[in-house]
C-alpha atoms as a PDB file:
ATOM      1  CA  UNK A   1     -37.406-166.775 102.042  1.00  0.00           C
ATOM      2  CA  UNK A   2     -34.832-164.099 102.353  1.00  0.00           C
ATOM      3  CA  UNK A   3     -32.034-166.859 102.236  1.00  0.00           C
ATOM      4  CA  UNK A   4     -33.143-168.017  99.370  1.00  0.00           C
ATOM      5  CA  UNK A   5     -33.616-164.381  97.424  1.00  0.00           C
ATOM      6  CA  UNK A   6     -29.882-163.965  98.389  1.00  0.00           C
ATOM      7  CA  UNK A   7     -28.936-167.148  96.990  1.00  0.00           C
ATOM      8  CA  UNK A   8     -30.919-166.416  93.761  1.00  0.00           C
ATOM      9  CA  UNK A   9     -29.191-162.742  93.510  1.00  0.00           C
ATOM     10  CA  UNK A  10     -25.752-163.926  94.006  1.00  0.00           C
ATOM     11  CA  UNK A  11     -25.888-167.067  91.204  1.00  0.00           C
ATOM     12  CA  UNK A  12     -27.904-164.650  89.109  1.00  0.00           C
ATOM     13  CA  UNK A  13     -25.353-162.336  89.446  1.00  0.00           C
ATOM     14  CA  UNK A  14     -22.640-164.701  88.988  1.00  0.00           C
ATOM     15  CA  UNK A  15     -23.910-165.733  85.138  1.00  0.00           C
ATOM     16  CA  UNK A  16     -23.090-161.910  84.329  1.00  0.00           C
ATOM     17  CA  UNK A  17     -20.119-162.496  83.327  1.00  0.00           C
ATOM     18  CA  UNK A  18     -18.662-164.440  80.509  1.00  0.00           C
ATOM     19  CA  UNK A  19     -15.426-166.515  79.282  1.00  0.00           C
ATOM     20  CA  UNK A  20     -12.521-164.851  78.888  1.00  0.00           C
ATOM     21  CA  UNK A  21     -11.061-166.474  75.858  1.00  0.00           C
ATOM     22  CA  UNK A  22     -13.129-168.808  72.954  1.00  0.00           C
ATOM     23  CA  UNK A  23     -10.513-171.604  72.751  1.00  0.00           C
ATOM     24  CA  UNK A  24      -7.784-173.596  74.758  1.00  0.00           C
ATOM     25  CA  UNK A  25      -5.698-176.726  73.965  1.00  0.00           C
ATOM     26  CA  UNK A  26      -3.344-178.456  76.343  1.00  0.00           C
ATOM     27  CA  UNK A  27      -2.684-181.494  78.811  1.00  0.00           C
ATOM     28  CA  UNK A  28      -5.276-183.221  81.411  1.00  0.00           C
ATOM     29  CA  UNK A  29      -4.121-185.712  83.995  1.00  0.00           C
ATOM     30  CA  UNK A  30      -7.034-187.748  85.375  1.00  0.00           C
ATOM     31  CA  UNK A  31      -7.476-190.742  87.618  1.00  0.00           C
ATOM     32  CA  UNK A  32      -8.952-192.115  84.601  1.00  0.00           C
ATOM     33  CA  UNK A  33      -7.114-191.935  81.361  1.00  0.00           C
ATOM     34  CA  UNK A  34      -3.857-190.930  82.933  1.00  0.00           C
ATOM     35  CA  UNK A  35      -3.073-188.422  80.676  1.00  0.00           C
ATOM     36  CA  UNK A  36      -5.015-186.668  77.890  1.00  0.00           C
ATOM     37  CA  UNK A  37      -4.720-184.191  75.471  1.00  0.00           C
ATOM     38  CA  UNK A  38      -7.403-182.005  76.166  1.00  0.00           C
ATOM     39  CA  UNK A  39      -8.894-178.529  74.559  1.00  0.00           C
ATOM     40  CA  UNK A  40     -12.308-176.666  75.361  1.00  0.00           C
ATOM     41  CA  UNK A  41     -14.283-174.614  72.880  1.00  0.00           C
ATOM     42  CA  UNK A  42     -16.684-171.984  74.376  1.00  0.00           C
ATOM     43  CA  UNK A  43     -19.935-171.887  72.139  1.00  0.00           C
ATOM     44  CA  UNK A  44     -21.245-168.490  74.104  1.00  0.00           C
ATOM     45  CA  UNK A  45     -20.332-166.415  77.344  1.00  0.00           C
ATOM     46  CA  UNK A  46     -21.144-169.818  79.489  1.00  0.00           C
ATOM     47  CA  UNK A  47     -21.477-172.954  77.867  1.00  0.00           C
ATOM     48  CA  UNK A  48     -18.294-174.552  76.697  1.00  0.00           C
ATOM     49  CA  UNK A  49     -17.474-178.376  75.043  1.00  0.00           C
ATOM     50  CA  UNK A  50     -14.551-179.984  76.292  1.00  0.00           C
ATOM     51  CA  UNK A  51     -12.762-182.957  74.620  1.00  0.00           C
ATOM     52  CA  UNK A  52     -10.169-185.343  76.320  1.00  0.00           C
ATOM     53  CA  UNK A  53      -7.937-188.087  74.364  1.00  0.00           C
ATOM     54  CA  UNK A  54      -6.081-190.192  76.695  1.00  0.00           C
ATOM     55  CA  UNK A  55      -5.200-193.418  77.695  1.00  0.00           C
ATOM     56  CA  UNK A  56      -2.107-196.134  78.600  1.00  0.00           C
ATOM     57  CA  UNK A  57      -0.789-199.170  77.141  1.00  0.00           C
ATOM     58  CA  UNK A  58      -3.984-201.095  78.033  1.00  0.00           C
ATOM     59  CA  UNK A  59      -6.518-198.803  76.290  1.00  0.00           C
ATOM     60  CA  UNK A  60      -7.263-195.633  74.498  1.00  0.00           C
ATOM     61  CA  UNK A  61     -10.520-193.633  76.509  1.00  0.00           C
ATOM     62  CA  UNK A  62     -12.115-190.134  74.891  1.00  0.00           C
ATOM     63  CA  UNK A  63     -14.129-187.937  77.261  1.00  0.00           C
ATOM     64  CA  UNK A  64     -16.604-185.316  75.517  1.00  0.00           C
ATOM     65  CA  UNK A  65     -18.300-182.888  78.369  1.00  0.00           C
ATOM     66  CA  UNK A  66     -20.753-180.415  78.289  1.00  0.00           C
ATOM     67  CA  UNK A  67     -19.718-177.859  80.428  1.00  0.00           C
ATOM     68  CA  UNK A  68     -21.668-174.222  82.066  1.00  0.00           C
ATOM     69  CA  UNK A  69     -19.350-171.869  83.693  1.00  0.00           C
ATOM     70  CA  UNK A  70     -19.469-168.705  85.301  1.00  0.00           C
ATOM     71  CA  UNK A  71     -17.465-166.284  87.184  1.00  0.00           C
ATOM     72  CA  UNK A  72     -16.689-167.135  91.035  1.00  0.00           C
ATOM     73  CA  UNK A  73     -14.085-164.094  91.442  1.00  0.00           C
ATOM     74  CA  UNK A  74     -11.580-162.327  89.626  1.00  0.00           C
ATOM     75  CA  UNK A  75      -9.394-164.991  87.230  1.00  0.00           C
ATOM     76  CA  UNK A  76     -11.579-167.891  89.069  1.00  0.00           C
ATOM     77  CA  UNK A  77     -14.384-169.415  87.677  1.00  0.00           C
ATOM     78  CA  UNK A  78     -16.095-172.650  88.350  1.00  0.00           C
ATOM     79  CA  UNK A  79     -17.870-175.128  86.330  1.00  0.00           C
ATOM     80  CA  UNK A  80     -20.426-178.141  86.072  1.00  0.00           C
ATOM     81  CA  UNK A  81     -20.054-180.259  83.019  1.00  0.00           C
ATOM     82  CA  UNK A  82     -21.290-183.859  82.169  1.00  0.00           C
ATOM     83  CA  UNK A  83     -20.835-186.472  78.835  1.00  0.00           C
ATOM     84  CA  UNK A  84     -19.953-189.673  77.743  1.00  0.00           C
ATOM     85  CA  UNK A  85     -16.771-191.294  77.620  1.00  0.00           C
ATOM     86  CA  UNK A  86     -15.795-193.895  75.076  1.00  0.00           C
ATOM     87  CA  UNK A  87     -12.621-196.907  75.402  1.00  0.00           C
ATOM     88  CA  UNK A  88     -11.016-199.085  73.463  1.00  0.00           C
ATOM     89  CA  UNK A  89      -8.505-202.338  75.833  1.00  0.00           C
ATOM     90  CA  UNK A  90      -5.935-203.574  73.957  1.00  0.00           C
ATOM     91  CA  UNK A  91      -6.113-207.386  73.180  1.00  0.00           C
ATOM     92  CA  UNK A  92      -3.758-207.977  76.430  1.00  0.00           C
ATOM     93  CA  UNK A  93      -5.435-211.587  77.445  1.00  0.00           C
ATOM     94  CA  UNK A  94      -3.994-210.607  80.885  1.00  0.00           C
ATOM     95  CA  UNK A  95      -6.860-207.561  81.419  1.00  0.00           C
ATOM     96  CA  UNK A  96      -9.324-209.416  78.816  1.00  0.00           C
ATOM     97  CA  UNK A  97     -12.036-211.676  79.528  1.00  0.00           C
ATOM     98  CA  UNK A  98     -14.073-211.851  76.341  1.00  0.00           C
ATOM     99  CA  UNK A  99     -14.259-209.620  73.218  1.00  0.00           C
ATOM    100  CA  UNK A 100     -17.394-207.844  74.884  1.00  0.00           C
ATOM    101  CA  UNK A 101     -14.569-206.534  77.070  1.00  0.00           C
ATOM    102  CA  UNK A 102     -12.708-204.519  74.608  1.00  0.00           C
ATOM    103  CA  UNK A 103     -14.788-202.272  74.227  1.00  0.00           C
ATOM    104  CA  UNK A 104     -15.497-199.262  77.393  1.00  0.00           C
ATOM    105  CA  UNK A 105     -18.627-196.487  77.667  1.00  0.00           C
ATOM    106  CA  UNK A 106     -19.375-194.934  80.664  1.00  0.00           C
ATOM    107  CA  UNK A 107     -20.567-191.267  81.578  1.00  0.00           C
ATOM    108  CA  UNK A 108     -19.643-188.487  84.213  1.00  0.00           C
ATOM    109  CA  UNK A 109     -20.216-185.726  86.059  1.00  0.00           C
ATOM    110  CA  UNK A 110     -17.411-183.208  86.972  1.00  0.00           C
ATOM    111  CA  UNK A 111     -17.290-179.489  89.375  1.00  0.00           C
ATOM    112  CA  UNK A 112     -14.187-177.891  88.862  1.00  0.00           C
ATOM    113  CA  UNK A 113     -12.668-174.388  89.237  1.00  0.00           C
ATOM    114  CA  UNK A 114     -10.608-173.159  86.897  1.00  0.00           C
ATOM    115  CA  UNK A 115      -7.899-170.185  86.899  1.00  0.00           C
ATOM    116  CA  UNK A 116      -7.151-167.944  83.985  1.00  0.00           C
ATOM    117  CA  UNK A 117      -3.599-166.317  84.263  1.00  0.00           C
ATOM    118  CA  UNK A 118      -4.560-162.149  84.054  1.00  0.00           C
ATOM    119  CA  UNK A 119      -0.808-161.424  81.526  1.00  0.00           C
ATOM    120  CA  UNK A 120      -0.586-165.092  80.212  1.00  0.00           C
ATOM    121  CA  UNK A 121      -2.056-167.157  77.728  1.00  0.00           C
ATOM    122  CA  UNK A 122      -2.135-169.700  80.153  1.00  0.00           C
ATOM    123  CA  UNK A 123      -5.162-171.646  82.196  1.00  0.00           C
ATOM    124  CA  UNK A 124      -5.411-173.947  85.178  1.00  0.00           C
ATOM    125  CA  UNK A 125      -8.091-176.114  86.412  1.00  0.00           C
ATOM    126  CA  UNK A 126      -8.867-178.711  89.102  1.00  0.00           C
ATOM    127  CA  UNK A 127     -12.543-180.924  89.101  1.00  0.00           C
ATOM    128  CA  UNK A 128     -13.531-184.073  90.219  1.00  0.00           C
ATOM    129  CA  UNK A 129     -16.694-185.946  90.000  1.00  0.00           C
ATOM    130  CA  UNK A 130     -18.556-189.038  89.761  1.00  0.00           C
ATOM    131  CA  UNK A 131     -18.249-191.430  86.303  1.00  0.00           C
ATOM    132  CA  UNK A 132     -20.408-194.623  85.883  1.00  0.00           C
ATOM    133  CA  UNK A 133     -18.930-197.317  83.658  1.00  0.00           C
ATOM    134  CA  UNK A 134     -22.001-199.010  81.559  1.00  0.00           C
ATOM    135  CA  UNK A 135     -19.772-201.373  79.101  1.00  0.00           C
ATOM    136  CA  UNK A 136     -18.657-203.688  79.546  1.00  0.00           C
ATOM    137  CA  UNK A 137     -19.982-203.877  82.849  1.00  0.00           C
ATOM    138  CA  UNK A 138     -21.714-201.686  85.606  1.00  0.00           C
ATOM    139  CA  UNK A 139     -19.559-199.800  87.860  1.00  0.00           C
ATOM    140  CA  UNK A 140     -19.018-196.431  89.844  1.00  0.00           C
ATOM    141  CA  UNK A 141     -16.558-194.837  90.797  1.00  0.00           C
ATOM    142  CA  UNK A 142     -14.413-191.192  90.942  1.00  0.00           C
ATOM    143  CA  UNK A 143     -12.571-188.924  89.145  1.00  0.00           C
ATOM    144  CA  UNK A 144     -10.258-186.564  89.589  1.00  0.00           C
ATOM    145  CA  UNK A 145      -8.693-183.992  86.970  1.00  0.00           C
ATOM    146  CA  UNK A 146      -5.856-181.343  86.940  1.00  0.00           C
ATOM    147  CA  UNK A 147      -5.694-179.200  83.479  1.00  0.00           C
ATOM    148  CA  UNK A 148      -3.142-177.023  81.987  1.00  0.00           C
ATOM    149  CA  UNK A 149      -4.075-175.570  78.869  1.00  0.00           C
ATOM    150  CA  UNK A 150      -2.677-172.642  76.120  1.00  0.00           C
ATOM    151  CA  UNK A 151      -5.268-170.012  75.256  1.00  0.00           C
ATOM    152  CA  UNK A 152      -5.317-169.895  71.767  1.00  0.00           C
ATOM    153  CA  UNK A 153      -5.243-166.422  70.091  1.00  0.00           C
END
């Protein structure tokens, strides 16, 4: 019982404190996409949408999560986020099988931290987390992302 006070006091604790900026824009490489342009809009003090554009030569892929974040320590916070992802394969008869193949949805789950330079309009952040591919067929697998993104004024 007293474990689980503590862990209740420190998380409520935690979602004190808010954002420190409203809206960023900048690059994304992921294990899936390669890389994106990215940007994240905060709605309130913890709940922010972020939006990825990415892709290669094969295929174009946009990520949309939903995202709650909160303070860890001083410039670090961390952050759980889920959404869908939609893809569009080129017409490369080497990677396609069918027309049902050009076309990609799949969602994912990502827990990152992120770091907010104190002097600079300037943010980092590192998640990873599970994706499951739905179209054109059913797989799992990982993700990985590294983000570095202006703070718009």
């Amino acid at each position: 019982m007293k474990y689980s006070l503590l862990l209740f006091s420190l998380l409520f604790t935690l979602t004190l404190f808010g954002q420190r900026y409203t809206n960023s824009v900048g690059l994304k490489f992921a294990s899936i996409g390669s890389t994106q342009i990215n940007g994240k809009h905060f709605m309130n003090e913890n709940n922010a949408l972020e939006v990825s554009l990415g892709g290669n030569t094969n295929y174009v892929w946009m990520q949309g999560n939903y995202v709650w974040q909160s303070q860890l320590v001083d410039e670090l916070d961390y952050y759980l986020g889920a959404g869908p992802g939609f893809g569009i394969n080129s017409r490369n008869p080497i990677i396609q099988n069918s027309l049902n193949d050009r076309y990609l949805f799949g969602v994912n789950g990502v827990l990152g931290v992120e770091y907010k330079l104190p002097d600079y309009p300037f943010t980092f952040s590192l998640e990873s987390g599970p994706y499951v591919q739905l179209i054109p067929t059913l797989s799992l697998g990982w993700n990985v992302g590294l983000a570095a993104r202006y703070v718009l004024p």
